[in-house]
C-alpha atoms as a PDB file:
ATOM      1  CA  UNK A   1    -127.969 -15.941   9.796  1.00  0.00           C
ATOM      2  CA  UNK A   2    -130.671 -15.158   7.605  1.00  0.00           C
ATOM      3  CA  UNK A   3    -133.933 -17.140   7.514  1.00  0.00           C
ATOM      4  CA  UNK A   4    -137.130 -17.525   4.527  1.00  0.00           C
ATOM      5  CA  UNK A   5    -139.794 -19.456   5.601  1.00  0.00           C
ATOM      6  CA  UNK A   6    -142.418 -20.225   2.510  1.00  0.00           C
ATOM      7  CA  UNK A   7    -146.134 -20.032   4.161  1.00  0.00           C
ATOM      8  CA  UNK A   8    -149.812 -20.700   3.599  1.00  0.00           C
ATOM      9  CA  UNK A   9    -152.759 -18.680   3.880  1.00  0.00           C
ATOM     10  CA  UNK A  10    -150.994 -15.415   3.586  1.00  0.00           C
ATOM     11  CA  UNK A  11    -153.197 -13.031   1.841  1.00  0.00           C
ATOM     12  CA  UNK A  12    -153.062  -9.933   2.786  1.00  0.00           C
ATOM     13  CA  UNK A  13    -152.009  -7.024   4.771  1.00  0.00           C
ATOM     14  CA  UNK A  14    -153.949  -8.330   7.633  1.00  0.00           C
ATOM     15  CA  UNK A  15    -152.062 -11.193   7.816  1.00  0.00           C
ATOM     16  CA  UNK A  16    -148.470  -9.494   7.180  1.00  0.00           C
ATOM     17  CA  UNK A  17    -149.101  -7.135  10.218  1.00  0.00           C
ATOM     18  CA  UNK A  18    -150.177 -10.281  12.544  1.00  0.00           C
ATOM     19  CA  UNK A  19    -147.415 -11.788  11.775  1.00  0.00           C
ATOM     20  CA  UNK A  20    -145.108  -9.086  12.249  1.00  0.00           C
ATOM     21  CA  UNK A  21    -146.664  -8.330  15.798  1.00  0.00           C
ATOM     22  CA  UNK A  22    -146.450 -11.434  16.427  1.00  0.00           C
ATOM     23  CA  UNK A  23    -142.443 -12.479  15.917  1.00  0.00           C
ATOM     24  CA  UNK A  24    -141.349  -9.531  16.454  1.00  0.00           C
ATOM     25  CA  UNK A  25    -142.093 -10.065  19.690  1.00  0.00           C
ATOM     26  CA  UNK A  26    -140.121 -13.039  20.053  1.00  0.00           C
ATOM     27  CA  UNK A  27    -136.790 -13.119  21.194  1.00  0.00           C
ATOM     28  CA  UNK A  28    -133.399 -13.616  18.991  1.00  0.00           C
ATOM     29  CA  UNK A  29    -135.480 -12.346  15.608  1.00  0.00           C
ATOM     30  CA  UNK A  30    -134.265  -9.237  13.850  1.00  0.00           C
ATOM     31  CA  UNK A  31    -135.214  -7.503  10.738  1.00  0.00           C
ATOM     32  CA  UNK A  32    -138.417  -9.195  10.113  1.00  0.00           C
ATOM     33  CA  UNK A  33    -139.485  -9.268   6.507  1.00  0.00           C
ATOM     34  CA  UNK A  34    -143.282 -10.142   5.209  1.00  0.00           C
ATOM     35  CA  UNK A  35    -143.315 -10.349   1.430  1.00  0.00           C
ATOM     36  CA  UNK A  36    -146.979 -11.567   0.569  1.00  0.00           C
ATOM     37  CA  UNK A  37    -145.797 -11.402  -2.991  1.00  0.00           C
ATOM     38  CA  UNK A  38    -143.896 -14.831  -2.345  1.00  0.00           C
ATOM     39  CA  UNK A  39    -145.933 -15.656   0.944  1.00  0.00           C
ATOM     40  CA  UNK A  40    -142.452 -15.498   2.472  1.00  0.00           C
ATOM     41  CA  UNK A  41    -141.239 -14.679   6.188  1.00  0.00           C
ATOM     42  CA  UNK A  42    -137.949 -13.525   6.138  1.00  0.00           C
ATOM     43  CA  UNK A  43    -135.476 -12.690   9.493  1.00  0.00           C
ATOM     44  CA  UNK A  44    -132.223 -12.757  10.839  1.00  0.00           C
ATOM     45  CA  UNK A  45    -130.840 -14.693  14.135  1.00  0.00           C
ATOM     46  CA  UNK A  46    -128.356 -15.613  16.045  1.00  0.00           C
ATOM     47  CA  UNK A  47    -129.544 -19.456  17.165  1.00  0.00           C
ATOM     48  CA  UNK A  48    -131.391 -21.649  14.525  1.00  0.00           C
ATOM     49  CA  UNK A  49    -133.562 -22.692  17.608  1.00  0.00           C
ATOM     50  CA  UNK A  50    -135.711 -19.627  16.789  1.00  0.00           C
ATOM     51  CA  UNK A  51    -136.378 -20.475  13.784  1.00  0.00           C
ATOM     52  CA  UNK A  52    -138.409 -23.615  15.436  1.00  0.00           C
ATOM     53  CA  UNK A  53    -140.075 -21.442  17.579  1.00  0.00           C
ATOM     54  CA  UNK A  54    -140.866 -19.081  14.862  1.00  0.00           C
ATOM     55  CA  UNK A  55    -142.019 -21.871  12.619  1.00  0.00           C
ATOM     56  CA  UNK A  56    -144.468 -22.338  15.832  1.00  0.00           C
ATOM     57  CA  UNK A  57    -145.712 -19.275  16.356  1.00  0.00           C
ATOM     58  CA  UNK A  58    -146.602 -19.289  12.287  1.00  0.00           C
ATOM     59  CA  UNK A  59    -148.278 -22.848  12.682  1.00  0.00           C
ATOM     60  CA  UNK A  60    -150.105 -21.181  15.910  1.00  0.00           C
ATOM     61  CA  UNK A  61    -151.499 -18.113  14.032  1.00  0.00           C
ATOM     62  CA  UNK A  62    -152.953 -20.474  11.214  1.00  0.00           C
ATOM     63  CA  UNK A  63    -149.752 -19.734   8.678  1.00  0.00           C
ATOM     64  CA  UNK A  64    -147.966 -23.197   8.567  1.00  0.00           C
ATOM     65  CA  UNK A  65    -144.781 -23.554   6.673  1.00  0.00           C
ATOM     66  CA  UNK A  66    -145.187 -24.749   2.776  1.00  0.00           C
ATOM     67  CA  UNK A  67    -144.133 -28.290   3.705  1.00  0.00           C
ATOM     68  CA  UNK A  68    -146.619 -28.356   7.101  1.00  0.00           C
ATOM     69  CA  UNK A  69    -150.390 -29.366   6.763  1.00  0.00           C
ATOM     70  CA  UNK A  70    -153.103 -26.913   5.828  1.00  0.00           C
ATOM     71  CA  UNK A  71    -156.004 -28.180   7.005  1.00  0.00           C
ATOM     72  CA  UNK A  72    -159.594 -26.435   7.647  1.00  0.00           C
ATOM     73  CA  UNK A  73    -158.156 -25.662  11.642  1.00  0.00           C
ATOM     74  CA  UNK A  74    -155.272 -23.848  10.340  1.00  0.00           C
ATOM     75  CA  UNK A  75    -157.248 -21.946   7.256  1.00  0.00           C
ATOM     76  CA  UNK A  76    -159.838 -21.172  10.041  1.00  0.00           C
ATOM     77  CA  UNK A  77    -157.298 -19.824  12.490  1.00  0.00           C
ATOM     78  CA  UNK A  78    -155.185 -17.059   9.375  1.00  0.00           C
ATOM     79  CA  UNK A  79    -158.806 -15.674   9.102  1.00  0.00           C
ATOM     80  CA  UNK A  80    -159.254 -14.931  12.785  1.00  0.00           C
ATOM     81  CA  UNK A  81    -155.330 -13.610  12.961  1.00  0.00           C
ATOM     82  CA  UNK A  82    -155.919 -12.165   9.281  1.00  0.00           C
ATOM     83  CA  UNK A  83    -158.977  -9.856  10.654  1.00  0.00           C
ATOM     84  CA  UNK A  84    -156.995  -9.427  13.809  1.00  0.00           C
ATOM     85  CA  UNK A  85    -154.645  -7.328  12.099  1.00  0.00           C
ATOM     86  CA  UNK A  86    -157.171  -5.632   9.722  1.00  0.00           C
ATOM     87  CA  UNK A  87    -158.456  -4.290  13.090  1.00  0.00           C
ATOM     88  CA  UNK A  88    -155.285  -3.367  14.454  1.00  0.00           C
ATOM     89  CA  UNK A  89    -154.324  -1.344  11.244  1.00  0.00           C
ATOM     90  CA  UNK A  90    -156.649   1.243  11.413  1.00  0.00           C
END
């Protein structure tokens, strides 16, 4: 099955490359897709439970789902993982 999940705060390619490092590493998620174009996560699976888990793992890094809350925890949390994977990039 193929999965989009809409999310907030994505802005860059900071955030795209914490994300990917980030689901990638979880298991039953295959060709992960950022496209900060449309602020969209996009993968393949086997089990829809990963997409809850991967919808977890977004809310964790401070990139909830379009329908989840954005509040000032969450924006505050995409800038720490967004400069986390400004670092990493170079």
């Amino acid at each position: 099955m193929k999965t989009t999940i809409q999310i907030q705060n994505l802005k860059c390619g900071g955030c795209a490359k914490t994300i990917t490092d980030k689901l990638s590493g979880l298991n039953g998620i295959n060709k992960l897709t950022i496209e900060q174009e449309t602020s969209s996560v996009i993968f393949e699976h086997q089990n829809s439970d990963v997409v809850f888990v991967a919808k977890d793992k977004l809310r964790a890094l401070g990139y909830p789902a379009i329908d989840d809350e954005n509040g000032i925890l969450q924006k505050a949390k995409s800038f720490v993982s967004c400069a986390n994977g400004k670092f990493r990039s170079n």
